[in-house]
PDB file of N, CA and C in Angstrom:
ATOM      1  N   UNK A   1     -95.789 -28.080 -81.582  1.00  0.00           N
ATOM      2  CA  UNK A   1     -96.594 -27.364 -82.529  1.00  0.00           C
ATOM      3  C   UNK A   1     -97.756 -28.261 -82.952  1.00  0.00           C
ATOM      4  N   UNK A   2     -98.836 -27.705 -83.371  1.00  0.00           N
ATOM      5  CA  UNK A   2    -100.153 -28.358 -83.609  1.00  0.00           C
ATOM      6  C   UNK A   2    -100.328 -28.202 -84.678  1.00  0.00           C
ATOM      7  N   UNK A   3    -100.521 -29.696 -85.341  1.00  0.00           N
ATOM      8  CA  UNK A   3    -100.625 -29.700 -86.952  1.00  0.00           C
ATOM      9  C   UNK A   3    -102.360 -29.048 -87.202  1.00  0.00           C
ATOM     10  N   UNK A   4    -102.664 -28.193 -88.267  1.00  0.00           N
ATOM     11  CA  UNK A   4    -104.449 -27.906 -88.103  1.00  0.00           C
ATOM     12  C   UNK A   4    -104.725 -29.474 -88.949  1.00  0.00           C
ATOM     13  N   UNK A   5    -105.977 -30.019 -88.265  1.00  0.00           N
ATOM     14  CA  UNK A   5    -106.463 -31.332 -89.301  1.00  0.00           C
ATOM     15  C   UNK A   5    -108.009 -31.071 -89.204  1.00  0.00           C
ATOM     16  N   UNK A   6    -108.431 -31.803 -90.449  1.00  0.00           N
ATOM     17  CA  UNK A   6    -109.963 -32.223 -90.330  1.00  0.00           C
ATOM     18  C   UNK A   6    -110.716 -32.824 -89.587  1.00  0.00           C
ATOM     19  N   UNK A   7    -112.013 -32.957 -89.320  1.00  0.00           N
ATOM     20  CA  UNK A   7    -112.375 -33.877 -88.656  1.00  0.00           C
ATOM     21  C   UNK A   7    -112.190 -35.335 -88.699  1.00  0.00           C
ATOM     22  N   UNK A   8    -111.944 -35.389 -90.100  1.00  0.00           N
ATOM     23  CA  UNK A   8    -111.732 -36.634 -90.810  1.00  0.00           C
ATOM     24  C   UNK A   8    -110.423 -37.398 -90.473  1.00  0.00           C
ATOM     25  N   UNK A   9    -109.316 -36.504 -90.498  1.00  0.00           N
ATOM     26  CA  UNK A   9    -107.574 -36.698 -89.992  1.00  0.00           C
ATOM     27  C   UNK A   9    -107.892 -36.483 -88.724  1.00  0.00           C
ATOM     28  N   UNK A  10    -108.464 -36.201 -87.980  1.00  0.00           N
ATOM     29  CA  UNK A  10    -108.099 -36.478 -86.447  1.00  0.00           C
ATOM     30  C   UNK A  10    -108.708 -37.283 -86.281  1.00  0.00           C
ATOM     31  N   UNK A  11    -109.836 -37.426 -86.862  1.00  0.00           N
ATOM     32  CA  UNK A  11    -110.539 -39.068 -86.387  1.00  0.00           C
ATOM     33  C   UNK A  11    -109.647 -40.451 -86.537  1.00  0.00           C
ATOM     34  N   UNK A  12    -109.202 -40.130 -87.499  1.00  0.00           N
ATOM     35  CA  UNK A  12    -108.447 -41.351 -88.099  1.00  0.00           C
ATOM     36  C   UNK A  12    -107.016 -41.819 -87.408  1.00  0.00           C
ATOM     37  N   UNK A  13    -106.738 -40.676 -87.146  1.00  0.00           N
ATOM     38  CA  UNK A  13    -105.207 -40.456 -86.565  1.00  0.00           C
ATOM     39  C   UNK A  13    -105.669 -41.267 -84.999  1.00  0.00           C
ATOM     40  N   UNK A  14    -106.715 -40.676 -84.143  1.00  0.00           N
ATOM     41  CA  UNK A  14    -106.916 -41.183 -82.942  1.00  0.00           C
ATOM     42  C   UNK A  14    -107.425 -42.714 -83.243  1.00  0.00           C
ATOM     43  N   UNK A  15    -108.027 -43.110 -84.445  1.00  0.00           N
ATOM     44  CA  UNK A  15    -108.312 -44.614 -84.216  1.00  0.00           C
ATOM     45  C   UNK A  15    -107.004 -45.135 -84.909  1.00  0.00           C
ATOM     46  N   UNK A  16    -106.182 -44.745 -85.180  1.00  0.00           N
ATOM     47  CA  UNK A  16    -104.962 -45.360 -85.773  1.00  0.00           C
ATOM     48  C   UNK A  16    -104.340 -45.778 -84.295  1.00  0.00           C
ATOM     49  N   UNK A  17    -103.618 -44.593 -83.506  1.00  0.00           N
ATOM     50  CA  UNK A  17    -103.393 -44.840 -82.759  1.00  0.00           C
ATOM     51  C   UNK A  17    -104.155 -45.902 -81.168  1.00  0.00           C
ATOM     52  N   UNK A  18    -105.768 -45.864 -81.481  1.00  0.00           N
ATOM     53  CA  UNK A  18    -106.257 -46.693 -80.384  1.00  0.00           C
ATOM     54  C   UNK A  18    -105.609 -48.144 -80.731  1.00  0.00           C
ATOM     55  N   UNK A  19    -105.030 -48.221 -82.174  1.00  0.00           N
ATOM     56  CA  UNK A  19    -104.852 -49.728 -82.345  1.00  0.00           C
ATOM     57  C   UNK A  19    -104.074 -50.536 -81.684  1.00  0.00           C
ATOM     58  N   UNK A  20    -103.020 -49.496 -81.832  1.00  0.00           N
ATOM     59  CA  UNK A  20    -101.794 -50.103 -80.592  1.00  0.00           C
ATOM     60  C   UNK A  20    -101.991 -50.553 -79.736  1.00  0.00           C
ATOM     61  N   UNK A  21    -103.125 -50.011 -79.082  1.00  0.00           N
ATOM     62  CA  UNK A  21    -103.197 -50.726 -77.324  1.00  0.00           C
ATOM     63  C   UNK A  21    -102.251 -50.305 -76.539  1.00  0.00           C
ATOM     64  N   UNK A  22    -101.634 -48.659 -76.591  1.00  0.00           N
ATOM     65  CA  UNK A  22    -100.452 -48.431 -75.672  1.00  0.00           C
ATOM     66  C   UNK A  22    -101.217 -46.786 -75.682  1.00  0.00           C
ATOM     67  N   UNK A  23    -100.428 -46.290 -74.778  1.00  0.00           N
ATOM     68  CA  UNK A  23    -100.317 -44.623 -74.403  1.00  0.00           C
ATOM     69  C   UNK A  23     -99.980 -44.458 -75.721  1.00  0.00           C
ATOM     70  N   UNK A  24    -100.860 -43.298 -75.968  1.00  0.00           N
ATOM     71  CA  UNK A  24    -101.080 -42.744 -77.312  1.00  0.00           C
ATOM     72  C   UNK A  24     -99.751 -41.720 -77.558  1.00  0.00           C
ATOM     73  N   UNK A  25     -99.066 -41.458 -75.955  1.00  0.00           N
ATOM     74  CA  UNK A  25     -97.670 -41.024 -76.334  1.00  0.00           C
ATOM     75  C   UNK A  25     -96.568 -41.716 -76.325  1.00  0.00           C
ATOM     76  N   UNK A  26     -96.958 -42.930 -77.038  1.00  0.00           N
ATOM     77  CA  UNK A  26     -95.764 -43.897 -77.466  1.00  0.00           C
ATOM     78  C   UNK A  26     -95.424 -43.770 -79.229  1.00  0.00           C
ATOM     79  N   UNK A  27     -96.800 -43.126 -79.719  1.00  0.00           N
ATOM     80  CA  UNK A  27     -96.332 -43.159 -81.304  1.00  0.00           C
ATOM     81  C   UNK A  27     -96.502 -41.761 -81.266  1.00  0.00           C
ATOM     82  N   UNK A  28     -95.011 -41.154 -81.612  1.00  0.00           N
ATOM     83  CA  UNK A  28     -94.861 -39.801 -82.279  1.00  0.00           C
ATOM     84  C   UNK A  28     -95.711 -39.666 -84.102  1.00  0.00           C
ATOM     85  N   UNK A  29     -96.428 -38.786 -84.183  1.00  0.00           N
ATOM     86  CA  UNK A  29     -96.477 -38.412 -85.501  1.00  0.00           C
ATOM     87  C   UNK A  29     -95.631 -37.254 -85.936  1.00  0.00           C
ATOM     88  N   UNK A  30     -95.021 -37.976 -87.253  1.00  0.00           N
ATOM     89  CA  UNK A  30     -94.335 -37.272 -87.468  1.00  0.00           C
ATOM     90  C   UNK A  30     -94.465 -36.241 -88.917  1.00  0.00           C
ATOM     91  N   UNK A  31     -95.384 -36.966 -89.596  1.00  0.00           N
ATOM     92  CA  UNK A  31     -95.881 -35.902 -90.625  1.00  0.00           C
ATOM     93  C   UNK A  31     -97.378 -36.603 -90.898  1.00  0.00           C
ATOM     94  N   UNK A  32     -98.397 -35.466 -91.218  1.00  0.00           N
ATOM     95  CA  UNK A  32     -99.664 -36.149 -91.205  1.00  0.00           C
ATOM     96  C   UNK A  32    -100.224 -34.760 -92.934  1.00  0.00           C
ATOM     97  N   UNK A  33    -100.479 -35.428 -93.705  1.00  0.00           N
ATOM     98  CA  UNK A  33    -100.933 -34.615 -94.867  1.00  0.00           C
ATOM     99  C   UNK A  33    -102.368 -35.263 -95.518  1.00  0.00           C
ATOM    100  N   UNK A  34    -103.255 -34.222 -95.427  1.00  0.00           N
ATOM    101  CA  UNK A  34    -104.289 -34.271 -95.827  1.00  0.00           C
ATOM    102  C   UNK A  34    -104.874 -33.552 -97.036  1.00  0.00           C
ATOM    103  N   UNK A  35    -105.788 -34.595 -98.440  1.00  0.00           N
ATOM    104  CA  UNK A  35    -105.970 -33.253 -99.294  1.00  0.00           C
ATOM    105  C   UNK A  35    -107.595 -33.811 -99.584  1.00  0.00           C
ATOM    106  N   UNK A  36    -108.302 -32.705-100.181  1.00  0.00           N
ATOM    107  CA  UNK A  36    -109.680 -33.531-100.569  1.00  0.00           C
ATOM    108  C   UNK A  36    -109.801 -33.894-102.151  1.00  0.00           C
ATOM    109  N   UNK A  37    -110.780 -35.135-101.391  1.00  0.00           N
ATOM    110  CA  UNK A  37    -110.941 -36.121-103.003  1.00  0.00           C
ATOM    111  C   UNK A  37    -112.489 -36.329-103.279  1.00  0.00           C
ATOM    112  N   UNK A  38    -112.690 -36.458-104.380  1.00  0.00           N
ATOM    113  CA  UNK A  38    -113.828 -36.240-104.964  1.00  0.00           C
ATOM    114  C   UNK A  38    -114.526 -37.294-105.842  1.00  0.00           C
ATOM    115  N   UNK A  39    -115.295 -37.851-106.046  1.00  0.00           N
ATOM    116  CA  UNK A  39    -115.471 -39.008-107.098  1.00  0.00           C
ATOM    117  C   UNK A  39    -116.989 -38.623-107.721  1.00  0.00           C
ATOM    118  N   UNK A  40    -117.528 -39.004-108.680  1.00  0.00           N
ATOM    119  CA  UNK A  40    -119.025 -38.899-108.777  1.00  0.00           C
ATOM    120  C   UNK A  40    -119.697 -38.646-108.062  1.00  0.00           C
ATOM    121  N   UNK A  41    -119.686 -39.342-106.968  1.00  0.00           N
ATOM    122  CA  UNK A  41    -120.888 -39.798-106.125  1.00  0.00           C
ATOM    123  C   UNK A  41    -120.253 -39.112-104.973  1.00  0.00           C
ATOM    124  N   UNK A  42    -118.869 -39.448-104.317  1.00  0.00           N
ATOM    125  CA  UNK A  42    -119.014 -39.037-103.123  1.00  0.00           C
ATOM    126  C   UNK A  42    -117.521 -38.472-102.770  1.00  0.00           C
ATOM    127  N   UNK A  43    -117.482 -37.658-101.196  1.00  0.00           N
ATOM    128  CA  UNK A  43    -116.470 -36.446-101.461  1.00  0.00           C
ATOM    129  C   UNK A  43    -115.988 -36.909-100.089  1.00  0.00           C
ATOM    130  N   UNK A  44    -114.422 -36.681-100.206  1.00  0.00           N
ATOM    131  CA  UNK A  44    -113.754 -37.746 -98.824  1.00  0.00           C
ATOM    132  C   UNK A  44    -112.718 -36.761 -99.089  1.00  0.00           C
ATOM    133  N   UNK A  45    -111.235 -36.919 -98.540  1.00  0.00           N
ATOM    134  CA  UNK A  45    -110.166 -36.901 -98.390  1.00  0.00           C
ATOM    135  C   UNK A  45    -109.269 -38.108 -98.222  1.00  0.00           C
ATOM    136  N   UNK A  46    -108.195 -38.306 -99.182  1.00  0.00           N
ATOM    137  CA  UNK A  46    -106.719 -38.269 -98.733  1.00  0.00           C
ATOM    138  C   UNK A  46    -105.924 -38.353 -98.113  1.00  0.00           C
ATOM    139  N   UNK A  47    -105.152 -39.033 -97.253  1.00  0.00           N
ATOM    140  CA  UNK A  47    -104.325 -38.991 -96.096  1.00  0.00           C
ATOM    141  C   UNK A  47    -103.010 -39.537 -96.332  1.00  0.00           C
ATOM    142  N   UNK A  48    -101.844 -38.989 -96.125  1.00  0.00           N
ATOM    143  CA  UNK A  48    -100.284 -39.992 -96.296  1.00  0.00           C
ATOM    144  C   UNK A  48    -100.069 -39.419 -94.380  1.00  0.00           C
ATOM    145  N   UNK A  49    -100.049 -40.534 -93.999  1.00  0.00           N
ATOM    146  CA  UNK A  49     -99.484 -40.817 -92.327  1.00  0.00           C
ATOM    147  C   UNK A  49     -97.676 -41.025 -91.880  1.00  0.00           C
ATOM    148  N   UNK A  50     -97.203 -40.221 -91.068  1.00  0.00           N
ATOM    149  CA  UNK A  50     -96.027 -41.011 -91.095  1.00  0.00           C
ATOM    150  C   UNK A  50     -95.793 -41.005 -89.511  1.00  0.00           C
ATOM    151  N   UNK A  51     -95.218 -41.969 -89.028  1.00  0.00           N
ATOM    152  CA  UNK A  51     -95.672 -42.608 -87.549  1.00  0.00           C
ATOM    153  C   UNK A  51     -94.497 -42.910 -86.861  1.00  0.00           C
ATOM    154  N   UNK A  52     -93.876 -42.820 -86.209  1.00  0.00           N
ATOM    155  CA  UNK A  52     -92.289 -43.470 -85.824  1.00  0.00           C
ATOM    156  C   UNK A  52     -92.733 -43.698 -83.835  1.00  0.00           C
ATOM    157  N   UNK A  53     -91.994 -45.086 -83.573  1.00  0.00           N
ATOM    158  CA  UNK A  53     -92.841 -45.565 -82.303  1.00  0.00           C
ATOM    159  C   UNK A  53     -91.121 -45.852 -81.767  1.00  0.00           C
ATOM    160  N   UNK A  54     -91.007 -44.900 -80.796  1.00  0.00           N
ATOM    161  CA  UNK A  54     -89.445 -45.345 -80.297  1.00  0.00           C
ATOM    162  C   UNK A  54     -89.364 -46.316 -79.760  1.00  0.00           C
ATOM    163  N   UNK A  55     -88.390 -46.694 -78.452  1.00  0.00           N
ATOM    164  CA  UNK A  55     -88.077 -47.202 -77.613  1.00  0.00           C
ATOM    165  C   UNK A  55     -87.860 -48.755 -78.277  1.00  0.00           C
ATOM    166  N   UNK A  56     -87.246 -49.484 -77.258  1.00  0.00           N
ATOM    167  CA  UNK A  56     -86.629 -50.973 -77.605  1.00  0.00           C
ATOM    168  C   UNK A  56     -87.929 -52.092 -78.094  1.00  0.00           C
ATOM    169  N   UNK A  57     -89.095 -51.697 -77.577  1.00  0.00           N
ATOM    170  CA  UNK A  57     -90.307 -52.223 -77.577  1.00  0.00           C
ATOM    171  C   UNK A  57     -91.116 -51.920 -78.848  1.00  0.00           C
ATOM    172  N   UNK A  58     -90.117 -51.328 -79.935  1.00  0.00           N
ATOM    173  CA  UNK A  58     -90.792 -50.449 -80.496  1.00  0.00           C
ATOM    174  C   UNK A  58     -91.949 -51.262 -81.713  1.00  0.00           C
ATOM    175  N   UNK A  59     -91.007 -52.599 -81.994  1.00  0.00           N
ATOM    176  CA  UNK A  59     -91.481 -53.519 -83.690  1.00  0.00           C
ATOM    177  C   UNK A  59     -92.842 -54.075 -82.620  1.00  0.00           C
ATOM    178  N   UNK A  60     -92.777 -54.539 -80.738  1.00  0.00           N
ATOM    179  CA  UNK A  60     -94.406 -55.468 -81.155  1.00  0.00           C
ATOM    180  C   UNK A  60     -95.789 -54.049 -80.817  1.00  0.00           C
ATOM    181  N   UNK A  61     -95.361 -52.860 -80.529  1.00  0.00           N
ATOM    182  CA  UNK A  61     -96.057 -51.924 -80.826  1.00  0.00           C
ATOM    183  C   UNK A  61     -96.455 -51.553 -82.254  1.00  0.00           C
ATOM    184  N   UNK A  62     -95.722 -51.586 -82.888  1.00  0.00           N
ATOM    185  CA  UNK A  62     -96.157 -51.623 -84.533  1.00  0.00           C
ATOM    186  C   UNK A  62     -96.664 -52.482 -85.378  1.00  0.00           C
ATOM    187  N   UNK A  63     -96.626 -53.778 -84.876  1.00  0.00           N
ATOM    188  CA  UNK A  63     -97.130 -55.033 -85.440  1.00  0.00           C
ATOM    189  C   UNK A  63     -98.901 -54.859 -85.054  1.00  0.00           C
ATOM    190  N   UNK A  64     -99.045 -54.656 -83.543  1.00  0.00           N
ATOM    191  CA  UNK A  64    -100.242 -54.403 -82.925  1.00  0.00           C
ATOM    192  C   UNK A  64    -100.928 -53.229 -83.736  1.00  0.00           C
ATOM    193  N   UNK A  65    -100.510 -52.138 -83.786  1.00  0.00           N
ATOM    194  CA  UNK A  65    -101.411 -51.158 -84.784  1.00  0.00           C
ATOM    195  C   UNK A  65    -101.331 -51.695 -86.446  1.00  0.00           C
ATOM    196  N   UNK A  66    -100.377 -52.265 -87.230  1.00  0.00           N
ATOM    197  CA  UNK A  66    -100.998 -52.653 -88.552  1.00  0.00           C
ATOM    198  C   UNK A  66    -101.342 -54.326 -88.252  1.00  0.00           C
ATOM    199  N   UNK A  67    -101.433 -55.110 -87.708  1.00  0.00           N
ATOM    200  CA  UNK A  67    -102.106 -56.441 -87.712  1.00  0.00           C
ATOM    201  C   UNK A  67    -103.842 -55.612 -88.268  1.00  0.00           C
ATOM    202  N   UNK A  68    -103.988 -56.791 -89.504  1.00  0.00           N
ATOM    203  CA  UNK A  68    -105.552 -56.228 -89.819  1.00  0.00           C
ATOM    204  C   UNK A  68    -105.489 -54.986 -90.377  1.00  0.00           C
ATOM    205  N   UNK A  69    -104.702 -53.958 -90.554  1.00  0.00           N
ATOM    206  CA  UNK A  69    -104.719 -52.966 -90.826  1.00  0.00           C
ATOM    207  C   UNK A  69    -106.097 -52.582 -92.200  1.00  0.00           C
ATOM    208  N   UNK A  70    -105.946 -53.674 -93.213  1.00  0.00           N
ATOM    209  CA  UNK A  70    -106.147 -53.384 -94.331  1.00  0.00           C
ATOM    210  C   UNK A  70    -108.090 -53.693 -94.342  1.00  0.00           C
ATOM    211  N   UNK A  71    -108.129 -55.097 -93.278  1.00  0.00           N
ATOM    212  CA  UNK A  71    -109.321 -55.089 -93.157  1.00  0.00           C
ATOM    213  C   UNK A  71    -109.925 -54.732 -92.035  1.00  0.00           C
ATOM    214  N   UNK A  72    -109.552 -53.644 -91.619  1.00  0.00           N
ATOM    215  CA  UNK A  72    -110.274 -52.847 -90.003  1.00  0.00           C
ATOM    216  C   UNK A  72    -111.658 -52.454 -90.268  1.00  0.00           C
ATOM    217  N   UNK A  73    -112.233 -52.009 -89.366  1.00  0.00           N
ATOM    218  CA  UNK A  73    -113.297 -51.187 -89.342  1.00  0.00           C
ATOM    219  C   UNK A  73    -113.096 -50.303 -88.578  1.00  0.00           C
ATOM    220  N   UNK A  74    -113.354 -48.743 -88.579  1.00  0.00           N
ATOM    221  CA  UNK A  74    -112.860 -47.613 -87.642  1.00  0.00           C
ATOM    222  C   UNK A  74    -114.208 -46.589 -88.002  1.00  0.00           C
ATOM    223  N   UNK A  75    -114.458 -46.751 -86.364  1.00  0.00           N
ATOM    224  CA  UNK A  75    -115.214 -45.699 -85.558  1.00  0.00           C
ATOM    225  C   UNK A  75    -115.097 -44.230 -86.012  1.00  0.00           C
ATOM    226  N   UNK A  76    -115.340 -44.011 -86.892  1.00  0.00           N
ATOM    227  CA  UNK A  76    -114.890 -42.619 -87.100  1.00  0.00           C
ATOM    228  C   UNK A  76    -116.481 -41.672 -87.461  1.00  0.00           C
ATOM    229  N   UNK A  77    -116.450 -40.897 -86.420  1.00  0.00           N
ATOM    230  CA  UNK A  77    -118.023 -40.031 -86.528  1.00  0.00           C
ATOM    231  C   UNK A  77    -118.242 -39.253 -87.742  1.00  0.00           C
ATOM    232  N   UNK A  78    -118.973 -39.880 -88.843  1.00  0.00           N
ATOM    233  CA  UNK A  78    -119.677 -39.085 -89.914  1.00  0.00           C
ATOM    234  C   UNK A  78    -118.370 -39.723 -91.133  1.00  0.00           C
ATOM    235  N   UNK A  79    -117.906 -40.757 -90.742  1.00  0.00           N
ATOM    236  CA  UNK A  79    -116.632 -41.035 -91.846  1.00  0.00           C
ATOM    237  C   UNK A  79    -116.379 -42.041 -92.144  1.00  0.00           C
ATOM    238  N   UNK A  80    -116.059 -42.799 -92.876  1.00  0.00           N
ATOM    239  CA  UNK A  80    -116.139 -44.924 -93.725  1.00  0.00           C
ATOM    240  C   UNK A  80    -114.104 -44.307 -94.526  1.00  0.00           C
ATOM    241  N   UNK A  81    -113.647 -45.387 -93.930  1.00  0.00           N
ATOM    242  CA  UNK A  81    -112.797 -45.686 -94.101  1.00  0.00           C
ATOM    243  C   UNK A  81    -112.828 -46.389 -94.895  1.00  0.00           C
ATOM    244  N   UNK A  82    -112.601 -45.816 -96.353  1.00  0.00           N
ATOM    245  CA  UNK A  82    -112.842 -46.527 -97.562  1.00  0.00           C
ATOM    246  C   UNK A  82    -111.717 -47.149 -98.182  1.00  0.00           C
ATOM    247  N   UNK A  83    -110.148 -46.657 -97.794  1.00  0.00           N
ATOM    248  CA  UNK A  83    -108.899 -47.692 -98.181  1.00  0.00           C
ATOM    249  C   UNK A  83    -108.262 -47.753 -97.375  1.00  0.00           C
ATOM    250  N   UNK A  84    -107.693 -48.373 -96.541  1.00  0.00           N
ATOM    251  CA  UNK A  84    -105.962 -47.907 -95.844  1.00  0.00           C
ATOM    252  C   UNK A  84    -104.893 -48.649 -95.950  1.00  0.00           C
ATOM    253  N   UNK A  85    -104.137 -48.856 -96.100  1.00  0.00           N
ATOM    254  CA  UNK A  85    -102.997 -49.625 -96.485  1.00  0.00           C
ATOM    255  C   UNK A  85    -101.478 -48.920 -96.108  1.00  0.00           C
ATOM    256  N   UNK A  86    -100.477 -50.136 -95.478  1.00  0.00           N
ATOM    257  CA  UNK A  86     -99.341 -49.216 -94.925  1.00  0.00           C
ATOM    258  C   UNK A  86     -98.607 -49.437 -96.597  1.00  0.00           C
ATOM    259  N   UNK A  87     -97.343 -48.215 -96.622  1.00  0.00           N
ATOM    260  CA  UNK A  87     -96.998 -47.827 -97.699  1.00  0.00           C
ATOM    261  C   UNK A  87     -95.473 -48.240 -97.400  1.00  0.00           C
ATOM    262  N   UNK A  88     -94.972 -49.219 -97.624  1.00  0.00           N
ATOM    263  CA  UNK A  88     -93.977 -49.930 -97.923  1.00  0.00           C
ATOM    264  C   UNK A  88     -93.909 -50.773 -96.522  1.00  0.00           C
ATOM    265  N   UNK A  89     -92.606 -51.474 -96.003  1.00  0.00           N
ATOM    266  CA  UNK A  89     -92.450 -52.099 -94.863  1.00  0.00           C
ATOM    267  C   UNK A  89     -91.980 -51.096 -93.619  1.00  0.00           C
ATOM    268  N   UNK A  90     -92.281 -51.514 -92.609  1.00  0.00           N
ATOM    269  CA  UNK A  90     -91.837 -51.054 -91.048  1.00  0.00           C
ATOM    270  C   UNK A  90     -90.965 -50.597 -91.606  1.00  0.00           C
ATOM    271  N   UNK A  91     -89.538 -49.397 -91.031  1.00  0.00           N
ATOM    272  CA  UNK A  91     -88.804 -49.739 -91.355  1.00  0.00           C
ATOM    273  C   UNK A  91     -88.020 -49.424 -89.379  1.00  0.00           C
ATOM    274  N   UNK A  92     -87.216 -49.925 -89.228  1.00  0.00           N
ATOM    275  CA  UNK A  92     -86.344 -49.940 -87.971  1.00  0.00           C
ATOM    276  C   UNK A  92     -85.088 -49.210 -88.023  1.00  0.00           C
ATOM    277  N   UNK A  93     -85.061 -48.355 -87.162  1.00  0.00           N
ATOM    278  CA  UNK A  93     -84.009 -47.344 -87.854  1.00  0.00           C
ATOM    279  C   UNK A  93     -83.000 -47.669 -86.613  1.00  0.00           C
ATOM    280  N   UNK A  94     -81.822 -46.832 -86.800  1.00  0.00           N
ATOM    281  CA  UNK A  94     -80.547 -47.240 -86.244  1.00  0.00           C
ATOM    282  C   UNK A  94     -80.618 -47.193 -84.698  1.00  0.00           C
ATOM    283  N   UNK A  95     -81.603 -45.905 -83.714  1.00  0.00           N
ATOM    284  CA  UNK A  95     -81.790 -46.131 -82.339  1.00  0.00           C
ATOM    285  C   UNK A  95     -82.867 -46.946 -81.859  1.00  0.00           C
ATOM    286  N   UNK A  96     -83.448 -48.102 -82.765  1.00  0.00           N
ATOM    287  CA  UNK A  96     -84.614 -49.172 -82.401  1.00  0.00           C
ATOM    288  C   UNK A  96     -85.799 -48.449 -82.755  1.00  0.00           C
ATOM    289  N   UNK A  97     -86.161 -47.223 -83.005  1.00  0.00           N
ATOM    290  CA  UNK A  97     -87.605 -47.040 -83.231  1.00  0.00           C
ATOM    291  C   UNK A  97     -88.304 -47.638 -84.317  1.00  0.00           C
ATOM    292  N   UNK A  98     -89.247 -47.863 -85.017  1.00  0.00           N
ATOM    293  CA  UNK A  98     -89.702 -48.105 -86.325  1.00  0.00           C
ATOM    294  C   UNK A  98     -90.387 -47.151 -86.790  1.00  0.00           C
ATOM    295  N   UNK A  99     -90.412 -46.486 -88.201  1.00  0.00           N
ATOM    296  CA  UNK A  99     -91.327 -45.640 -88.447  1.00  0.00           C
ATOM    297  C   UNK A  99     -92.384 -46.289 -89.408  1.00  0.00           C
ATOM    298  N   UNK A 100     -93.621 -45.795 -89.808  1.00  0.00           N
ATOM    299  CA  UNK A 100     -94.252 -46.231 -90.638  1.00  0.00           C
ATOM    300  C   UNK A 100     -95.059 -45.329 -91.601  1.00  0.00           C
ATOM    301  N   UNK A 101     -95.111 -45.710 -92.955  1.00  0.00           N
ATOM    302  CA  UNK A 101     -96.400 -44.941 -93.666  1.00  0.00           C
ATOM    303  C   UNK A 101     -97.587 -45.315 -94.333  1.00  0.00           C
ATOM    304  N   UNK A 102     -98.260 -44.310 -93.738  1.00  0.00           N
ATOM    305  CA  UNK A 102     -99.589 -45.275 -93.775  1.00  0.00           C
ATOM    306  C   UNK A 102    -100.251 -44.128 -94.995  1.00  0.00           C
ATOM    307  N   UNK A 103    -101.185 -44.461 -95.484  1.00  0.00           N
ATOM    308  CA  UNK A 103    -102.337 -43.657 -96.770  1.00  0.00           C
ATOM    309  C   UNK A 103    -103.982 -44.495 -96.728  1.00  0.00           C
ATOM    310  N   UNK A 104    -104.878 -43.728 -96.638  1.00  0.00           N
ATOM    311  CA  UNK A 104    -105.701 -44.361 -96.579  1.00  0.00           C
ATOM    312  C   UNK A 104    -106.812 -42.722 -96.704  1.00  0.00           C
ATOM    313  N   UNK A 105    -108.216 -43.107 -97.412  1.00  0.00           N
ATOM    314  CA  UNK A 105    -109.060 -42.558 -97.818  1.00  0.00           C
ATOM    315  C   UNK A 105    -110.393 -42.196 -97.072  1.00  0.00           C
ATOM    316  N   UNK A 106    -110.667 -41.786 -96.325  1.00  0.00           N
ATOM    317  CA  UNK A 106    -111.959 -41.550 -95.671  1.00  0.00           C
ATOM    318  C   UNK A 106    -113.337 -40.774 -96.373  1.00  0.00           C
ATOM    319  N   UNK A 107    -114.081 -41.357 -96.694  1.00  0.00           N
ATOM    320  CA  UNK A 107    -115.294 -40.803 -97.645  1.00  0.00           C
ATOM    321  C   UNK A 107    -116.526 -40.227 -96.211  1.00  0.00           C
ATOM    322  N   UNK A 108    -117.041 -38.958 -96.655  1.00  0.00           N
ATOM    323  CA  UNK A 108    -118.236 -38.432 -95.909  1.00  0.00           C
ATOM    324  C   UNK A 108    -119.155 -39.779 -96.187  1.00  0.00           C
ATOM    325  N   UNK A 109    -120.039 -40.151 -94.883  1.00  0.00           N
ATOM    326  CA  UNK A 109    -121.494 -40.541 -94.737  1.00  0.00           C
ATOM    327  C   UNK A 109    -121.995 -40.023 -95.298  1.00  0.00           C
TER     328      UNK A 109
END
């Protein structure tokens, strides 16, 4: 099933995933929620990410997409990645995958 996203959440989602450096069908998404945000000056959206990367290989695939996480820069057409930050630790669940959650803010150019 196809989640509907913004331009803004699919941008982000595909440079999340370029981070890894693996087949982009190695990280399942598993919930992706988007809302819009507003400030004085300028009008963005919202994002809570949740990411789970199976297989035995799964922790140096996840290290590779948040290494730097916080101070990235991302390519995103018409969009500034104005916070992102993962939202608690990896966590490694009982068949080796790790899941992760990520939140982070994308403001219009």
């Amino acid at each position: 099933m196809k989640m509907a996203m913004s331009a803004a959440a699919a941008g982000l989602l595909r440079a999340l995933l370029a981070r890894a450096g693996v087949d982009r069908n190695r990280i399942l998404l598993s919930d992706f929620r988007s809302a819009d945000w507003n400030s004085l000056t300028f009008a963005g959206e919202r994002h809570e990410i949740a990411l789970r990367i199976p297989g035995p290989d799964a922790a140096p695939v996840a290290a590779l997409l948040l290494d730097g996480l916080e101070d990235a820069d991302f390519a995103i057409h018409g969009q500034i990645v104005a916070d992102i930050a993962l939202v608690g630790p990896p966590t490694v669940q009982p068949d080796g995958s790790v899941t992760l959650a990520i939140e982070a803010l994308t403001v219009a150019e």
